[in-house]
PDB file of N, CA and C in Angstrom:
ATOM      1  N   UNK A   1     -52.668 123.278 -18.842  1.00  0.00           N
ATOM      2  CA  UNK A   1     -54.057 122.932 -19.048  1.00  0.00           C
ATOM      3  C   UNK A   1     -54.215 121.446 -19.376  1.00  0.00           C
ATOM      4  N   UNK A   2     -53.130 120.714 -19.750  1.00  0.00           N
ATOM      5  CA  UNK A   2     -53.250 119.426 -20.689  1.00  0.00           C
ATOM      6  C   UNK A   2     -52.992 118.652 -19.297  1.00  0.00           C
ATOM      7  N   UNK A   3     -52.361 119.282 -18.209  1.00  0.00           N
ATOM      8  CA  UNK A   3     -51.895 117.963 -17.002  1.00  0.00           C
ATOM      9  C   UNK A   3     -53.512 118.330 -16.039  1.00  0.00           C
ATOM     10  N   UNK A   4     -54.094 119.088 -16.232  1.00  0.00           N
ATOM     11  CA  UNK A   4     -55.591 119.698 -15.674  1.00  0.00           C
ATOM     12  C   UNK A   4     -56.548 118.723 -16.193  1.00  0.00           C
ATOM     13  N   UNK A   5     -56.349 118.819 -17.413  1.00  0.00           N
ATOM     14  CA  UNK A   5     -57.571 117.955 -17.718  1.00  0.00           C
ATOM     15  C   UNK A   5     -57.544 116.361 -17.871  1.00  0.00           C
ATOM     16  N   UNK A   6     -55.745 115.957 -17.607  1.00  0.00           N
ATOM     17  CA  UNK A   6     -55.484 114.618 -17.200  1.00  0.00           C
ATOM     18  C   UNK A   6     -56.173 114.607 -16.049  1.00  0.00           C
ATOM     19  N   UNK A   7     -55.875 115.255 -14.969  1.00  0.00           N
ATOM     20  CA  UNK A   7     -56.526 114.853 -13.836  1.00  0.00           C
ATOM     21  C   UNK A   7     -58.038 114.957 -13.074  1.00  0.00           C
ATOM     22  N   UNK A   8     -58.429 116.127 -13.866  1.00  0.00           N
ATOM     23  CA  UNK A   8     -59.717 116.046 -13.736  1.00  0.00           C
ATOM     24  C   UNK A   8     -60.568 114.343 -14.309  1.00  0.00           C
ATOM     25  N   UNK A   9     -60.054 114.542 -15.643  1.00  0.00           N
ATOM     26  CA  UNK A   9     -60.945 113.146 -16.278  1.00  0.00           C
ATOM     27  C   UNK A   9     -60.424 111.926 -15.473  1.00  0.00           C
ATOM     28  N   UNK A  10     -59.486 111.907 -15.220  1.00  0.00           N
ATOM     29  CA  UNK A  10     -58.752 110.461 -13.983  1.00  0.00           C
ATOM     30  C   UNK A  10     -59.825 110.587 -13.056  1.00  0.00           C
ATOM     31  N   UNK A  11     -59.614 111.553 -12.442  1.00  0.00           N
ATOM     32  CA  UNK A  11     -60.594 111.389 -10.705  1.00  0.00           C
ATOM     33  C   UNK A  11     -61.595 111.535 -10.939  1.00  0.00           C
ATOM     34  N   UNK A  12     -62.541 111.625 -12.259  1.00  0.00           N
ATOM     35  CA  UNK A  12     -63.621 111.741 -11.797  1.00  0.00           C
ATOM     36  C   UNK A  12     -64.360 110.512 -12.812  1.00  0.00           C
ATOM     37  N   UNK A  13     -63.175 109.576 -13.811  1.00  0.00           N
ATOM     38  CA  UNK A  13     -63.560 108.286 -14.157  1.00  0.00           C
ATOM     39  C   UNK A  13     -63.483 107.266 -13.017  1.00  0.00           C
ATOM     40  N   UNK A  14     -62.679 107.758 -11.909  1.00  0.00           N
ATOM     41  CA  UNK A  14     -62.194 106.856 -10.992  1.00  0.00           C
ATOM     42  C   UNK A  14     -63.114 106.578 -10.166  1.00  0.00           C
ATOM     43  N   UNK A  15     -63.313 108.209 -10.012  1.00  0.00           N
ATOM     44  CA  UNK A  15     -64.609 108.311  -9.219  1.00  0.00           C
ATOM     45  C   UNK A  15     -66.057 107.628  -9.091  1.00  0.00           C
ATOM     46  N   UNK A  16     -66.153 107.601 -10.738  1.00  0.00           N
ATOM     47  CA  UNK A  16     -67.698 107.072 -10.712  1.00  0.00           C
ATOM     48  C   UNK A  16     -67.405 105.571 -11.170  1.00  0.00           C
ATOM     49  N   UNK A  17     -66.191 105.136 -11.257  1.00  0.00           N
ATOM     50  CA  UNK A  17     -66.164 103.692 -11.302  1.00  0.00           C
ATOM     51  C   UNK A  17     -66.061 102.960 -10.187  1.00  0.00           C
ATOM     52  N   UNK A  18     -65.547 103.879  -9.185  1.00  0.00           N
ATOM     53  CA  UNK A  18     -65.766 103.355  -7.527  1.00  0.00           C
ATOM     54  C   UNK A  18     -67.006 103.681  -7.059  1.00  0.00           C
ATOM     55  N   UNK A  19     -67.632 104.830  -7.559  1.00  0.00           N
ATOM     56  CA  UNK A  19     -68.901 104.919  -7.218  1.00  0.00           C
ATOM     57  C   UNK A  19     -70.463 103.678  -7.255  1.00  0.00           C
ATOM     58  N   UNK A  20     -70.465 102.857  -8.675  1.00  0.00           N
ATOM     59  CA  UNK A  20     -70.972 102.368  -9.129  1.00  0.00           C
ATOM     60  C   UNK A  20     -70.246 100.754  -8.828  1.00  0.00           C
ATOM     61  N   UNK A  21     -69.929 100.659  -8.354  1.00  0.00           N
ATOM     62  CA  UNK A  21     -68.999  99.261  -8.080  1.00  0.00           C
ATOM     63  C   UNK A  21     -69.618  98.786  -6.930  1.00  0.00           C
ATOM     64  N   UNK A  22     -70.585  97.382  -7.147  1.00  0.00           N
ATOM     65  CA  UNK A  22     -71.807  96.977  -6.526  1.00  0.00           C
ATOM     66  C   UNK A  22     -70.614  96.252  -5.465  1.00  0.00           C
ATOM     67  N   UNK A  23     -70.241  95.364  -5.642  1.00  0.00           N
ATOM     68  CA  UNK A  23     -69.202  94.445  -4.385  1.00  0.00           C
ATOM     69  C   UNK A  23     -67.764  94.114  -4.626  1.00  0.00           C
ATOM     70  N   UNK A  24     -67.577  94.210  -5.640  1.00  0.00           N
ATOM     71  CA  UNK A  24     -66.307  94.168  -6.669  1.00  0.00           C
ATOM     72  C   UNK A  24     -64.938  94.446  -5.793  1.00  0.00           C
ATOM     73  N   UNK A  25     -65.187  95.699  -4.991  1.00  0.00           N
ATOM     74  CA  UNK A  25     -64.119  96.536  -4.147  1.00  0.00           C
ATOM     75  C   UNK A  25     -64.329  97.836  -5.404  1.00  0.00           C
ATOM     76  N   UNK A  26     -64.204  98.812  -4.380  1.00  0.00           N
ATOM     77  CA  UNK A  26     -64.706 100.386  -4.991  1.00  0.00           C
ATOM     78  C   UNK A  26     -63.383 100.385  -5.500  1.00  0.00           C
ATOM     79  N   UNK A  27     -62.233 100.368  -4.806  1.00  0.00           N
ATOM     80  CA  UNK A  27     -60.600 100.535  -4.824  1.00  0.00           C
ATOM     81  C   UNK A  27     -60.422 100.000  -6.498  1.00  0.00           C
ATOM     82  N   UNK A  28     -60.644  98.806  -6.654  1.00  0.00           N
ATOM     83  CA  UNK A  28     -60.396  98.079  -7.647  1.00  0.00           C
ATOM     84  C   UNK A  28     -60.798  98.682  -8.747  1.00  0.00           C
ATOM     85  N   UNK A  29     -62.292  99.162  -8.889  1.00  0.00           N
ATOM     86  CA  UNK A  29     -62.723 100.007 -10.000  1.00  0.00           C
ATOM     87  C   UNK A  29     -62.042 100.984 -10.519  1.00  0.00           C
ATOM     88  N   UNK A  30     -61.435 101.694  -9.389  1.00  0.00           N
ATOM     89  CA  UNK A  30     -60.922 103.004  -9.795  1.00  0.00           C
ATOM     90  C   UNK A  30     -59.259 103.067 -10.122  1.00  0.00           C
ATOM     91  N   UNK A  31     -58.998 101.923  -9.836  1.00  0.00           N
ATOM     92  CA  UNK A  31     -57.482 101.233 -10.250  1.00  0.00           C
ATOM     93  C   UNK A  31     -58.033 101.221 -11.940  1.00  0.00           C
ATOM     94  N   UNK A  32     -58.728 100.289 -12.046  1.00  0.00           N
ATOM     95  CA  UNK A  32     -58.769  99.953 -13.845  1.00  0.00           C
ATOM     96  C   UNK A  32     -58.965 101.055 -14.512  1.00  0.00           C
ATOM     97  N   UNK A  33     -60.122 102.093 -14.084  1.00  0.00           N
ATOM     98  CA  UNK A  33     -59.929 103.581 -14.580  1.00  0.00           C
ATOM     99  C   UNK A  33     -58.316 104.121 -14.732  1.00  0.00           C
ATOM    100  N   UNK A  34     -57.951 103.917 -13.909  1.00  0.00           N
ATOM    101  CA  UNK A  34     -56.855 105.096 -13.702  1.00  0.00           C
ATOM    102  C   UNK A  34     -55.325 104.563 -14.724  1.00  0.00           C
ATOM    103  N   UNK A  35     -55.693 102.600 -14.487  1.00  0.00           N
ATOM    104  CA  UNK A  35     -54.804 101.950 -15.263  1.00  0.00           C
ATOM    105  C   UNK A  35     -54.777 102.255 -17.231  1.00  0.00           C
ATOM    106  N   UNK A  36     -56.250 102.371 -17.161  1.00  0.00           N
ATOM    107  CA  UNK A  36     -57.078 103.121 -18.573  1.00  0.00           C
ATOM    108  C   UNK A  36     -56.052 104.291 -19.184  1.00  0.00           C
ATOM    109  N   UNK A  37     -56.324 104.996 -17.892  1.00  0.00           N
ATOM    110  CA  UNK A  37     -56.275 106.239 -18.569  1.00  0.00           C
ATOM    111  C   UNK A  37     -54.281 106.337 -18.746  1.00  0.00           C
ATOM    112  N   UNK A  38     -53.507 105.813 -18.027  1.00  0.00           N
ATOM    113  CA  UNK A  38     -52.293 106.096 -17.769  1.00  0.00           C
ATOM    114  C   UNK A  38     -51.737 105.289 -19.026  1.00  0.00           C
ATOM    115  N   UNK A  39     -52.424 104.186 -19.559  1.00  0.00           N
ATOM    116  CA  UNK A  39     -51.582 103.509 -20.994  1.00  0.00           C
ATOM    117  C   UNK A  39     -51.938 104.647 -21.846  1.00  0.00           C
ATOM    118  N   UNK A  40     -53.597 105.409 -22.141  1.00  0.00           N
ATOM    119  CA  UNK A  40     -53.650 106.078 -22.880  1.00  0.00           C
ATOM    120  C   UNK A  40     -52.642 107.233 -23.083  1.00  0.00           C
ATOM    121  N   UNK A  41     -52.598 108.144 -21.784  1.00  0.00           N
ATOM    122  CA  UNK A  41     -51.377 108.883 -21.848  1.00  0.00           C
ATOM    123  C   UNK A  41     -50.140 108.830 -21.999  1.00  0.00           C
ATOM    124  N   UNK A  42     -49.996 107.415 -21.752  1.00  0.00           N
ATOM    125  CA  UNK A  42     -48.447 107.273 -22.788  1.00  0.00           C
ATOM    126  C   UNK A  42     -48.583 106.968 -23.910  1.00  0.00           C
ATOM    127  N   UNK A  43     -49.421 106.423 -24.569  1.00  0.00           N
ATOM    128  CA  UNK A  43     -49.400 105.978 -25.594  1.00  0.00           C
ATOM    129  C   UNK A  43     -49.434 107.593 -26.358  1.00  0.00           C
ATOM    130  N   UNK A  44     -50.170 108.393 -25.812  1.00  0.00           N
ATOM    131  CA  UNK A  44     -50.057 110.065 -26.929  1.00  0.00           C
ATOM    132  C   UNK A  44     -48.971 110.720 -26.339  1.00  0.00           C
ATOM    133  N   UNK A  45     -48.179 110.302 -25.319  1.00  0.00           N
ATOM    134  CA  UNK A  45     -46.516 111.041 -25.094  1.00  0.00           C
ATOM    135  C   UNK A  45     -45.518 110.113 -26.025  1.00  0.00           C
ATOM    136  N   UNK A  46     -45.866 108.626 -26.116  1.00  0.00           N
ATOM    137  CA  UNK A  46     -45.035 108.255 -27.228  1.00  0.00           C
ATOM    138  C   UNK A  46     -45.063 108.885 -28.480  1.00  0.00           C
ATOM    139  N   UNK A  47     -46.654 109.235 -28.888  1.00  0.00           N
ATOM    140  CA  UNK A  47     -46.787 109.498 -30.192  1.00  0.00           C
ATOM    141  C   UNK A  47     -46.447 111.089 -31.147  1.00  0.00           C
ATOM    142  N   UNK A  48     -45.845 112.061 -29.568  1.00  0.00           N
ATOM    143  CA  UNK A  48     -45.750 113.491 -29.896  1.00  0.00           C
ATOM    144  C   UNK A  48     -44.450 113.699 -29.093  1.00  0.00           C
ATOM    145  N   UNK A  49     -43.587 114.633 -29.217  1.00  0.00           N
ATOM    146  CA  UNK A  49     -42.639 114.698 -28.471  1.00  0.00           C
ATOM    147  C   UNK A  49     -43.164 115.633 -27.656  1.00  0.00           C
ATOM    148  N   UNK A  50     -42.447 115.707 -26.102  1.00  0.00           N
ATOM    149  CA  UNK A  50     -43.171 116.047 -25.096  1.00  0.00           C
ATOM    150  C   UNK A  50     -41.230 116.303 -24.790  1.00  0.00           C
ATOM    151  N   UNK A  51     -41.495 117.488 -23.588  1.00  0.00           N
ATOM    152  CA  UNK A  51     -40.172 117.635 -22.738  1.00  0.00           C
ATOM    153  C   UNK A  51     -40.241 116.553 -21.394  1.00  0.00           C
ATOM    154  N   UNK A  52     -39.346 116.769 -20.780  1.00  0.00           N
ATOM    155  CA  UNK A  52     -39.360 115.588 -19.708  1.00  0.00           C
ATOM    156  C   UNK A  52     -39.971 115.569 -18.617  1.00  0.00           C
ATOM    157  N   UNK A  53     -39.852 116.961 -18.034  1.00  0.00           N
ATOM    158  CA  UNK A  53     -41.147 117.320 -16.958  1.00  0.00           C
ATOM    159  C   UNK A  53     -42.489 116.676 -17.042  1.00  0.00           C
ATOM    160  N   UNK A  54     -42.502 116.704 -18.415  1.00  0.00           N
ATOM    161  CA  UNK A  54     -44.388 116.988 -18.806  1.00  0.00           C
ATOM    162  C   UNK A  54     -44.706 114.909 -18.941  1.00  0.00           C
ATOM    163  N   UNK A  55     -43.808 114.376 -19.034  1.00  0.00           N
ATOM    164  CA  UNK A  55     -43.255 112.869 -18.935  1.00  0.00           C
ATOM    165  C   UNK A  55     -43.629 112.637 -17.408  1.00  0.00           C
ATOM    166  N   UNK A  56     -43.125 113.012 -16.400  1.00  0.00           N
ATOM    167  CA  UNK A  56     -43.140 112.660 -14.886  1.00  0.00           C
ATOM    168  C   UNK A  56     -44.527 113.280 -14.354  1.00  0.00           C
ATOM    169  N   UNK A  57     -44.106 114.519 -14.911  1.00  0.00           N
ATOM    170  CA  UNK A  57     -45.829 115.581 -14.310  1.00  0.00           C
ATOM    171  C   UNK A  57     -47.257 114.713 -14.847  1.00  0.00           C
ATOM    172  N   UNK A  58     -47.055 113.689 -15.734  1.00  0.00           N
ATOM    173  CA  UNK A  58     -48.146 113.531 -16.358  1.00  0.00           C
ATOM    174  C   UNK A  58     -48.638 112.289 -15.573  1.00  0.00           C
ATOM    175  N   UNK A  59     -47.497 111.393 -15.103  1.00  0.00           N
ATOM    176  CA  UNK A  59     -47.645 110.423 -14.455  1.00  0.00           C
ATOM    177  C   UNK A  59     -47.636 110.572 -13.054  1.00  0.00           C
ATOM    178  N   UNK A  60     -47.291 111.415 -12.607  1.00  0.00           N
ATOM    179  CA  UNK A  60     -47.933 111.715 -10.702  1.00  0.00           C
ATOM    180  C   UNK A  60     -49.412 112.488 -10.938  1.00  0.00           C
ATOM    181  N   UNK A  61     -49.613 112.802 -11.865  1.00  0.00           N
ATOM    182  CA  UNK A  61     -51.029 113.634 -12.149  1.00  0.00           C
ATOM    183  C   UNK A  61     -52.182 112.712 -12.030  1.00  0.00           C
ATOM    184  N   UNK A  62     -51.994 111.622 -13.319  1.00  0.00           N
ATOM    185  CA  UNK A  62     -52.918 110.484 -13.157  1.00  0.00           C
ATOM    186  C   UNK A  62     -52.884 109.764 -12.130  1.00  0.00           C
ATOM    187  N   UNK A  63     -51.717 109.370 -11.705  1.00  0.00           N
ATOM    188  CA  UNK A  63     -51.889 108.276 -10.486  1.00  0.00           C
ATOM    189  C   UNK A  63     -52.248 108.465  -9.225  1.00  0.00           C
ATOM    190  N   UNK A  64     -52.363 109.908  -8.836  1.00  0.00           N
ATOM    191  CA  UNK A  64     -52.701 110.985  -7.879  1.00  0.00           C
ATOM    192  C   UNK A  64     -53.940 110.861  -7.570  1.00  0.00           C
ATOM    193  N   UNK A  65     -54.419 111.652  -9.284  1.00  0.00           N
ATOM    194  CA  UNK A  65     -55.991 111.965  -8.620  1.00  0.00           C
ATOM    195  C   UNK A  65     -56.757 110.659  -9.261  1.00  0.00           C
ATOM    196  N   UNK A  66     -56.313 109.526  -9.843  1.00  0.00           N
ATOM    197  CA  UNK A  66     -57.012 108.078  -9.675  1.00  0.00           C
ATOM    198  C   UNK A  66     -57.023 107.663  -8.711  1.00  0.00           C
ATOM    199  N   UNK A  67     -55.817 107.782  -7.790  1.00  0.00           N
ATOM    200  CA  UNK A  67     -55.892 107.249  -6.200  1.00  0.00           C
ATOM    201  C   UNK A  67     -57.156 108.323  -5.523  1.00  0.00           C
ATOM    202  N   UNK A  68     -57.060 109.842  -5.267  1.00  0.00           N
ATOM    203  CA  UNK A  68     -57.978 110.275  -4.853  1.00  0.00           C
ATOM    204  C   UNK A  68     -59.608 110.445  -4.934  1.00  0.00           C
ATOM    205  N   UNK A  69     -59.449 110.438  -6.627  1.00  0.00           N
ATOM    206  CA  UNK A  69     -60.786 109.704  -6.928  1.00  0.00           C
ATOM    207  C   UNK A  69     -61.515 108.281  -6.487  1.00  0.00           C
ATOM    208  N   UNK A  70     -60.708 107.472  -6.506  1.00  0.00           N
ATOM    209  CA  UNK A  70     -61.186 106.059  -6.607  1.00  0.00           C
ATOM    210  C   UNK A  70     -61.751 106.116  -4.857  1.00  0.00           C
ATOM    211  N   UNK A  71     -60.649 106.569  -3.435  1.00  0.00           N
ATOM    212  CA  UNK A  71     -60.896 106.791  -2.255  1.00  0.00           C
ATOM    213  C   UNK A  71     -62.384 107.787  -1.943  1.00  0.00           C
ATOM    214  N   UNK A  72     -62.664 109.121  -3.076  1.00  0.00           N
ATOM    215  CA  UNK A  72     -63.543 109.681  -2.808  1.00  0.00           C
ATOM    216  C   UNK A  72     -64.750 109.063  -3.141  1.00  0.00           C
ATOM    217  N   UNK A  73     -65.015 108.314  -4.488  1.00  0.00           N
ATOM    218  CA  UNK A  73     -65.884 107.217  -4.535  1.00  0.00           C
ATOM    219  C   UNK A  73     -66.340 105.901  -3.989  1.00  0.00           C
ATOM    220  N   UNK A  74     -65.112 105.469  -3.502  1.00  0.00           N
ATOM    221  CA  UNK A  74     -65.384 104.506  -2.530  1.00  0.00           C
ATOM    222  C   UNK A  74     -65.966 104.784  -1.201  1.00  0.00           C
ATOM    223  N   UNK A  75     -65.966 105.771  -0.760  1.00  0.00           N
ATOM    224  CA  UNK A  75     -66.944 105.898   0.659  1.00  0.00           C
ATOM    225  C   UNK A  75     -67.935 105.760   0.967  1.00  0.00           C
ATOM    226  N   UNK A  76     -68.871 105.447   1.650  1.00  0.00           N
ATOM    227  CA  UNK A  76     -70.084 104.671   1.970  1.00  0.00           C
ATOM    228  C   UNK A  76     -70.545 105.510   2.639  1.00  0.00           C
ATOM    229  N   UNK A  77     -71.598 105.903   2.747  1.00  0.00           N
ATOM    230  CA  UNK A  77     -72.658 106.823   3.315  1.00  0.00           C
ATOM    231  C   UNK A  77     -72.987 105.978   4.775  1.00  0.00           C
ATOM    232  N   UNK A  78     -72.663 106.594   5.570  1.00  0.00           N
ATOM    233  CA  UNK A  78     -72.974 105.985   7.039  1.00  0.00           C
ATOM    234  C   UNK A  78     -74.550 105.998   7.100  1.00  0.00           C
ATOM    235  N   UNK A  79     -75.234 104.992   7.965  1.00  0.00           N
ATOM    236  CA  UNK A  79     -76.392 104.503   8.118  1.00  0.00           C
ATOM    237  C   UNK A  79     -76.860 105.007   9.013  1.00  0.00           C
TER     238      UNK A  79
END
């Protein structure tokens, strides 16, 4: 549940930071989200002991759905 709700809150900070990203690059927004969220999560795997799986699982989780988020927000509504 704890690598679930890493990735939910990743892709969908990513999301609306690429969403809302006037010229900046959508990509870029959802990088700093995702960069956000991935110090935070180490910083509370430093602070608790964690097994090692949950170490790697935690970091393809965020960087995953920040990449997929940030791509699903960045798309542009065709004209």
């Amino acid at each position: 549940m704890v690598l679930l709700s890493y990735a939910v809150g990743t892709m969908t900070g990513a999301f609306v930071g690429a969403k809302i990203a006037v010229s900046d690059g959508p990509a870029r927004q959802g990088l700093f989200v995702t960069v956000l969220m991935l110090i935070a999560a180490l910083m509370n795997l430093n602070a608790f002991p964690h097994p090692a799986w949950f170490w790697s699982g935690c970091i393809v989780v965020i960087v995953g759905s920040g990449y997929f988020g940030a791509q699903l927000g960045g798309q542009r509504a065709a004209k």
